[in-house]
Protein backbone atom coordinates (compact mmCIF):
# COMPACT_ATOMS: atom_id res chain seq x y z
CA UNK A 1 94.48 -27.71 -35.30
CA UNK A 2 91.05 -27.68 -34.54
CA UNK A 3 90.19 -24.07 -34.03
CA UNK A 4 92.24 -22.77 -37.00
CA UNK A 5 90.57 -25.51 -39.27
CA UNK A 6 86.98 -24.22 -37.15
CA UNK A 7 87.63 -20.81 -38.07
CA UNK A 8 88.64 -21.96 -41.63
CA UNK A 9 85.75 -23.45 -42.28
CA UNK A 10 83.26 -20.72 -40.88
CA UNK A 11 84.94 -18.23 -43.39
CA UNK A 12 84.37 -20.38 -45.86
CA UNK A 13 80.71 -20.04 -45.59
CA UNK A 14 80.78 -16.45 -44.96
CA UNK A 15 82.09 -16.46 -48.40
CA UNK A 16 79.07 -18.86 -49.61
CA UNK A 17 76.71 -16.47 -48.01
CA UNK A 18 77.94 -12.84 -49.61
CA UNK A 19 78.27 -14.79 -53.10
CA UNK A 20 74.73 -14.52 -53.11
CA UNK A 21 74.66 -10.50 -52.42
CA UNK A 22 74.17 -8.23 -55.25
CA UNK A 23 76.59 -6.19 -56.27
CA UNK A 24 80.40 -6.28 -56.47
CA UNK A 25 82.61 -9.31 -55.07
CA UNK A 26 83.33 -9.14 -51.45
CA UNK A 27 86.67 -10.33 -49.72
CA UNK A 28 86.83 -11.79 -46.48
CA UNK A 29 89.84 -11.53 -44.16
CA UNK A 30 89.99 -14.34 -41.56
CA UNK A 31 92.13 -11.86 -39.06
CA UNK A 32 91.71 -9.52 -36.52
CA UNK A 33 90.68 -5.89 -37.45
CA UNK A 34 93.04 -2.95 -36.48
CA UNK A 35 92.51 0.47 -35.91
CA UNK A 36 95.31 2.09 -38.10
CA UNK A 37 95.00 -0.52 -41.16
CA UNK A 38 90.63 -1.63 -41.85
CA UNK A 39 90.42 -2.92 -45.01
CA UNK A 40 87.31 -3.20 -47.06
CA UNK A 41 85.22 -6.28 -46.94
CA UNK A 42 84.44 -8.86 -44.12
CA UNK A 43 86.49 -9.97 -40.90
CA UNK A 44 86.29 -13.24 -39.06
CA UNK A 45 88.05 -12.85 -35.78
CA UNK A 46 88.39 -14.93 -32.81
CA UNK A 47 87.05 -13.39 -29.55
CA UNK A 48 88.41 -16.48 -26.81
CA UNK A 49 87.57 -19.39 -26.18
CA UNK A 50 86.54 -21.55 -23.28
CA UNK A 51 86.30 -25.20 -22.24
CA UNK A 52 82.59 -26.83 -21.97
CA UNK A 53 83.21 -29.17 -18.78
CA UNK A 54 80.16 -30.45 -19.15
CA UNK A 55 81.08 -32.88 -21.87
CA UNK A 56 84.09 -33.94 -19.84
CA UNK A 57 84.56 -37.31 -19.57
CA UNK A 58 86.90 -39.70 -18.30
CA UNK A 59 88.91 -42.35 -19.94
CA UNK A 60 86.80 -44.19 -22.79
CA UNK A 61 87.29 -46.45 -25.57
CA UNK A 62 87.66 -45.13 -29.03
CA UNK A 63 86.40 -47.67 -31.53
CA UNK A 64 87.27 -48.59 -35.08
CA UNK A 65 85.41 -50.30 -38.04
CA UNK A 66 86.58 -52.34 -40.48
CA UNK A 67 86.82 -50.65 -43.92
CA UNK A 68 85.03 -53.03 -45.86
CA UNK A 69 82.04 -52.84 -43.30
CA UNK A 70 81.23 -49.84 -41.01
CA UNK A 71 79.01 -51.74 -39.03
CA UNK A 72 81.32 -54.00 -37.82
CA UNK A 73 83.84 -53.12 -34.84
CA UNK A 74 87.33 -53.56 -35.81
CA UNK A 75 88.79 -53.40 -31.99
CA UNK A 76 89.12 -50.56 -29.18
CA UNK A 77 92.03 -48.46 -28.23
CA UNK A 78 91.85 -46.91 -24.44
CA UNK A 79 92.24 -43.07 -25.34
CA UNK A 80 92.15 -39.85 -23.00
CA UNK A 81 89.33 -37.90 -23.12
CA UNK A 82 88.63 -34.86 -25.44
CA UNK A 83 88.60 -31.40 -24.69
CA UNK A 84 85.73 -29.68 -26.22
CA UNK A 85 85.78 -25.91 -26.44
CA UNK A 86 83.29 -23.17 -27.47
CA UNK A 87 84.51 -20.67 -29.85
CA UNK A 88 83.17 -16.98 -29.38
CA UNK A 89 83.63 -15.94 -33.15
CA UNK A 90 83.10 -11.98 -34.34
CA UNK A 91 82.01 -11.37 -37.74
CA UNK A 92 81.80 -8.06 -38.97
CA UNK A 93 81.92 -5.59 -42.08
CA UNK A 94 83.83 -2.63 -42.83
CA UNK A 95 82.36 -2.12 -46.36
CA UNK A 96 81.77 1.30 -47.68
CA UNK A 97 78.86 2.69 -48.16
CA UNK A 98 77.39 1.42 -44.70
CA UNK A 99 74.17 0.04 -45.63
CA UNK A 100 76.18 -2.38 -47.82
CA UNK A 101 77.51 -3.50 -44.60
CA UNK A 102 74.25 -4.18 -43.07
CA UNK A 103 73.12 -6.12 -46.19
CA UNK A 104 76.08 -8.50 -46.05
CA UNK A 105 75.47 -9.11 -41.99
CA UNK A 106 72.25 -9.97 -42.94
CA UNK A 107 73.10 -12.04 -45.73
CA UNK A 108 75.60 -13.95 -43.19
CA UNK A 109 72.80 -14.17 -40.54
CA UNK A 110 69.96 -15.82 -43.28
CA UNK A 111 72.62 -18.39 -43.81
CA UNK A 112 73.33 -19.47 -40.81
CA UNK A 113 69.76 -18.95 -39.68
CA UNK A 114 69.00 -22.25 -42.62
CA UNK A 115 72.27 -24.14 -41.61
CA UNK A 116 73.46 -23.88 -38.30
CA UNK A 117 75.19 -27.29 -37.75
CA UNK A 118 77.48 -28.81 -39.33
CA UNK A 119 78.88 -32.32 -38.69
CA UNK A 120 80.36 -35.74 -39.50
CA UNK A 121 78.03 -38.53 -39.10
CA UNK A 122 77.08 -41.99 -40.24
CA UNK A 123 73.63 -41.95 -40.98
CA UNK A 124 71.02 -45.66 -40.85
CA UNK A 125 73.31 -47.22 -43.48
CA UNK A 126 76.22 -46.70 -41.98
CA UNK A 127 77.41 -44.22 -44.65
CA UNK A 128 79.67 -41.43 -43.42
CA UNK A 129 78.32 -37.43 -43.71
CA UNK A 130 80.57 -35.06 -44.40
CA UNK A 131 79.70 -32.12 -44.21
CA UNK A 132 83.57 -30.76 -43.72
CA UNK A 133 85.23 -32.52 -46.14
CA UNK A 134 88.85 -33.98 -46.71
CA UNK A 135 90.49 -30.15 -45.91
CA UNK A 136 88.99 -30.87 -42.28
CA UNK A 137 89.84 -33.63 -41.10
CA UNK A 138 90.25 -32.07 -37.18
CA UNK A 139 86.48 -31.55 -37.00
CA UNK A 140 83.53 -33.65 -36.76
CA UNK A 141 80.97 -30.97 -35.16
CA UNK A 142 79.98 -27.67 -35.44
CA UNK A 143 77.33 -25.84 -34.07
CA UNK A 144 77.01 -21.82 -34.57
CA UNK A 145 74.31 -19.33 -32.35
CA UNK A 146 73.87 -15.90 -32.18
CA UNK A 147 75.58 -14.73 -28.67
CA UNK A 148 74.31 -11.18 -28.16
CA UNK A 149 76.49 -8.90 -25.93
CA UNK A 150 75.05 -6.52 -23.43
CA UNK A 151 75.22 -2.62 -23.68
CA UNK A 152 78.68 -2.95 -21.40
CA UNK A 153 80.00 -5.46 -23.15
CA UNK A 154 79.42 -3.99 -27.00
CA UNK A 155 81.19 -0.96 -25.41
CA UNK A 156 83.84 -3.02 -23.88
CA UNK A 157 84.73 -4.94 -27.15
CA UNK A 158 84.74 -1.73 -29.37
CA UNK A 159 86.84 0.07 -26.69
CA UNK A 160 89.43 -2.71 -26.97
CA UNK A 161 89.50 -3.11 -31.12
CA UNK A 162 89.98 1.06 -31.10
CA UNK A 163 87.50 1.24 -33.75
CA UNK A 164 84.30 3.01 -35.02
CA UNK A 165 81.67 0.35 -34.61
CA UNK A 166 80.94 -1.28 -37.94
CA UNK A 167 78.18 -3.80 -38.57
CA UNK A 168 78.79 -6.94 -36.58
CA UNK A 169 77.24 -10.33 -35.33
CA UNK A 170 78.98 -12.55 -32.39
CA UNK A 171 78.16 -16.39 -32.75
CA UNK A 172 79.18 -19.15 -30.08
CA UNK A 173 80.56 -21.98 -32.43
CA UNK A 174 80.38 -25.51 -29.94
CA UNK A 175 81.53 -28.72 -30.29
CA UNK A 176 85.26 -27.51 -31.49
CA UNK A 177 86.98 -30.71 -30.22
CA UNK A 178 90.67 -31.91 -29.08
CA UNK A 179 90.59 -35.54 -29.59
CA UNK A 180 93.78 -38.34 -30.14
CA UNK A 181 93.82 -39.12 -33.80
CA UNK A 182 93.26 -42.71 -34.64
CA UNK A 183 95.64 -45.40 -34.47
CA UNK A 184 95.96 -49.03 -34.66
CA UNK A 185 93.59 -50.72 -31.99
CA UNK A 186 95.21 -52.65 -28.97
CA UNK A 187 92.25 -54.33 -28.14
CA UNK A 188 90.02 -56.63 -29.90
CA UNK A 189 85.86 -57.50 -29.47
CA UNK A 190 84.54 -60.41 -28.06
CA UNK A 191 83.91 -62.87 -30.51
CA UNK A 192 82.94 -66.21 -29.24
CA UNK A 193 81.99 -67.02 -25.81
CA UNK A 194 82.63 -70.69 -25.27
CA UNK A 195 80.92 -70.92 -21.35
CA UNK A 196 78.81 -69.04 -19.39
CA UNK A 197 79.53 -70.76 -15.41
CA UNK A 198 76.49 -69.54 -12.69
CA UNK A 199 78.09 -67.29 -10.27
CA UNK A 200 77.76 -67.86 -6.48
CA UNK A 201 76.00 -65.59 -4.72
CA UNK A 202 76.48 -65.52 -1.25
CA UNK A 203 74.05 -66.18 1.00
CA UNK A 204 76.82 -66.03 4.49
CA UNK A 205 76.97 -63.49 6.72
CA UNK A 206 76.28 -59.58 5.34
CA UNK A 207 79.47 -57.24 5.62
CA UNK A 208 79.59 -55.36 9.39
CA UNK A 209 77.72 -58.24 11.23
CA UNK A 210 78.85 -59.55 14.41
CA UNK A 211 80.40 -63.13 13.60
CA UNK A 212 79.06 -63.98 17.47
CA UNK A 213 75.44 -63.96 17.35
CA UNK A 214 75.98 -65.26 13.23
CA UNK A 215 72.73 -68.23 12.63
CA UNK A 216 74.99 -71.34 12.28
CA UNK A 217 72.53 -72.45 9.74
CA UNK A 218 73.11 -70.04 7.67
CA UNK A 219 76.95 -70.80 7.38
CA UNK A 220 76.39 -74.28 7.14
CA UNK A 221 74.33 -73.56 4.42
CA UNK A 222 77.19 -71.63 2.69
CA UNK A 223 79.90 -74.33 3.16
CA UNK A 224 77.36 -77.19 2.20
CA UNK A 225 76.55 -74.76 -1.39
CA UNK A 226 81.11 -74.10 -1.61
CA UNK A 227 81.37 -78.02 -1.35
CA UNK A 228 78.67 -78.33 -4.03
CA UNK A 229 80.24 -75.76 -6.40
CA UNK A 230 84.06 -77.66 -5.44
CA UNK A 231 82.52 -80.80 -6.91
CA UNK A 232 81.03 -79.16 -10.11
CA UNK A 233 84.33 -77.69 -10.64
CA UNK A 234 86.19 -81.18 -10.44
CA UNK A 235 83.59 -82.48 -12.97
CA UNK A 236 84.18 -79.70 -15.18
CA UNK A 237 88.02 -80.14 -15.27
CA UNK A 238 87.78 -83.95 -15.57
CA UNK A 239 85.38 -83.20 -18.97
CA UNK A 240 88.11 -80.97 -20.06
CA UNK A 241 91.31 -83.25 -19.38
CA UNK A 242 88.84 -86.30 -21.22
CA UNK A 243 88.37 -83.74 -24.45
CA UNK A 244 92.25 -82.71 -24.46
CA UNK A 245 92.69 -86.85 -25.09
CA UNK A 246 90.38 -86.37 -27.75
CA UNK A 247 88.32 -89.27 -26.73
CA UNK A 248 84.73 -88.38 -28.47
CA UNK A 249 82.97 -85.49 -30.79
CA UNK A 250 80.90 -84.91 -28.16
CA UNK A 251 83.35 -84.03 -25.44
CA UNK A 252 85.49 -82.06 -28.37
CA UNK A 253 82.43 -79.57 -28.74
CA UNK A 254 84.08 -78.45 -25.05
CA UNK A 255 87.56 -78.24 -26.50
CA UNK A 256 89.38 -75.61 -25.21
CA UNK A 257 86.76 -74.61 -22.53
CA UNK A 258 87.15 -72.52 -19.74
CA UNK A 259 86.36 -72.86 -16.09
CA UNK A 260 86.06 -69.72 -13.99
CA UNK A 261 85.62 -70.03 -10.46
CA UNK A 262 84.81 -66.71 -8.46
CA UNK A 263 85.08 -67.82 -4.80
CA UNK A 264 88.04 -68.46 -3.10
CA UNK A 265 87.22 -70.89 -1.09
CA UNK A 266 85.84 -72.67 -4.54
CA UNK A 267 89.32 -71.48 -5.56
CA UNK A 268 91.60 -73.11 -3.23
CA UNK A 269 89.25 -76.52 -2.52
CA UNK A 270 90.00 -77.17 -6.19
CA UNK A 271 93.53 -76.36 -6.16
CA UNK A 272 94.02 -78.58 -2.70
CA UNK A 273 92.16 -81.43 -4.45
CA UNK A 274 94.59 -81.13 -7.51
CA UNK A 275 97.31 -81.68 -5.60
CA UNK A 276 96.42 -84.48 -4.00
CA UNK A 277 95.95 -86.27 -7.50
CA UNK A 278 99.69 -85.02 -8.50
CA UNK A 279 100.81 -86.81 -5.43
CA UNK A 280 99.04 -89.48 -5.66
CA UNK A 281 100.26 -90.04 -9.51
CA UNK A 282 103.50 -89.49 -8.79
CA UNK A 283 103.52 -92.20 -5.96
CA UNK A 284 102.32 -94.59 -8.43
């Protein structure tokens, strides 16, 4: 509900900006005014809304921190992306006499004019800032500006309510955001990496070449480095068979190691070689 609990909250600071006006208590309505039934006091209408694509995103990861310590990363969860909207909000006063009306615009204006964002942040410490509050749990930005409206459109919009123009002010209120709530994570951070292997970079033929005018050299240079690599591999798996018999402390520091291979030819030399050794085991 985040643009009732947006509009919620902006009347709630209208209200924290006429207490400060001399002179008897003023009431504000969050609804739309109508011709045929204008109270007294202050409305807070919605205009419309519209989506600000240019904080579309795609998919992202939505990350959570353990309770005890907000710096730390809890795990991820792969979420869809938020839809943020801009609210076109209309303010105005139908107090009697008229230059009452004008004073509590103004009053509304000066506050915003000190305070015009309003958020949910963790600040160096990693303490959350709330400026919202445990009624609002739907928002974590707010940002209000004056929108002015041209001669047309002032006539358009006072056409449309049926009314005698009162005093009025029109803010754009951005950042108003659909997001997934939270949930439990499905993915955890990396916490240990046990082996960092040196990937091969190939140094063959470049993609779109002609494989009949290829330099031989060059691709006997690339099998010559794939046999070297094959062999590397080998050792690497015969360290790791050694440490699952436990032999030493030295080869345990490798315990449950692992060996990534990102060629294929690496790939299948290794698993060719394998299988020789299972035969040749078995036929002993």
């Amino acid at each position: 509900m985040p643009i009732y609990q947006s509009l919620t909250y902006i009347k709630s600071k209208v209200e924290e900006a006429l207490g400060s006006v001399n002179g008897p208590p003023v009431e504000v309505f969050l609804d739309s005014i109508a011709k045929d039934d204008v109270k007294q006091g202050v409305y807070v209408s919605l205009l419309y809304e519209e989506e600000e694509k240019t904080l579309k995103n795609n998919d992202y990861l939505q990350k959570y921190y353990e309770p005890t310590n907000p710096n730390q990363i809890k795990g991820y969860r792969k979420v869809n992306p938020a839809i943020f909207l801009n609210l076109y909000v209309l303010i105005l006063s139908t107090h009697s006499p008229y230059d009452e009306g004008l004073k509590q615009i103004s009053s509304i204006i000066s506050c915003f004019r000190h305070k015009n964002v309003f958020n949910k942040q963790r600040n160096e410490n990693g303490k959350i800032v709330d400026d919202f509050g445990e009624n609002y749990p739907g928002l974590d930005k707010l940002v209000l500006d004056l929108h002015t409206l041209t001669f047309e459109q002032n006539n358009s919009l006072w056409q449309t309510l049926g009314s005698k123009l009162y005093p009025y002010v029109v803010y754009k209120v951005t950042m108003v955001a659909y997001a997934e709530g939270m949930k439990a994570p499905d993915m955890e951070p990396v916490k240990k990496v046990i082996e960092v292997v040196t990937p091969i970079v190939g140094k063959g033929v470049s993609e779109g070449s002609d494989p009949a005018i290829t330099d031989m050299a060059v691709i006997a240079e690339e099998k010559e480095l794939i046999e070297q690599v094959t062999i590397d591999t080998l050792k690497l798996i015969d360290a790791a068979e050694v440490v699952d018999n436990g032999e030493s402390d030295e080869e345990n520091k490798k315990k449950n190691s692992v060996i990534i291979v990102n060629s294929k030819e690496v790939y299948d030399a290794v698993m060719a070689e394998l299988q020789k050794r299972v035969k040749v085991e078995n036929n002993t």
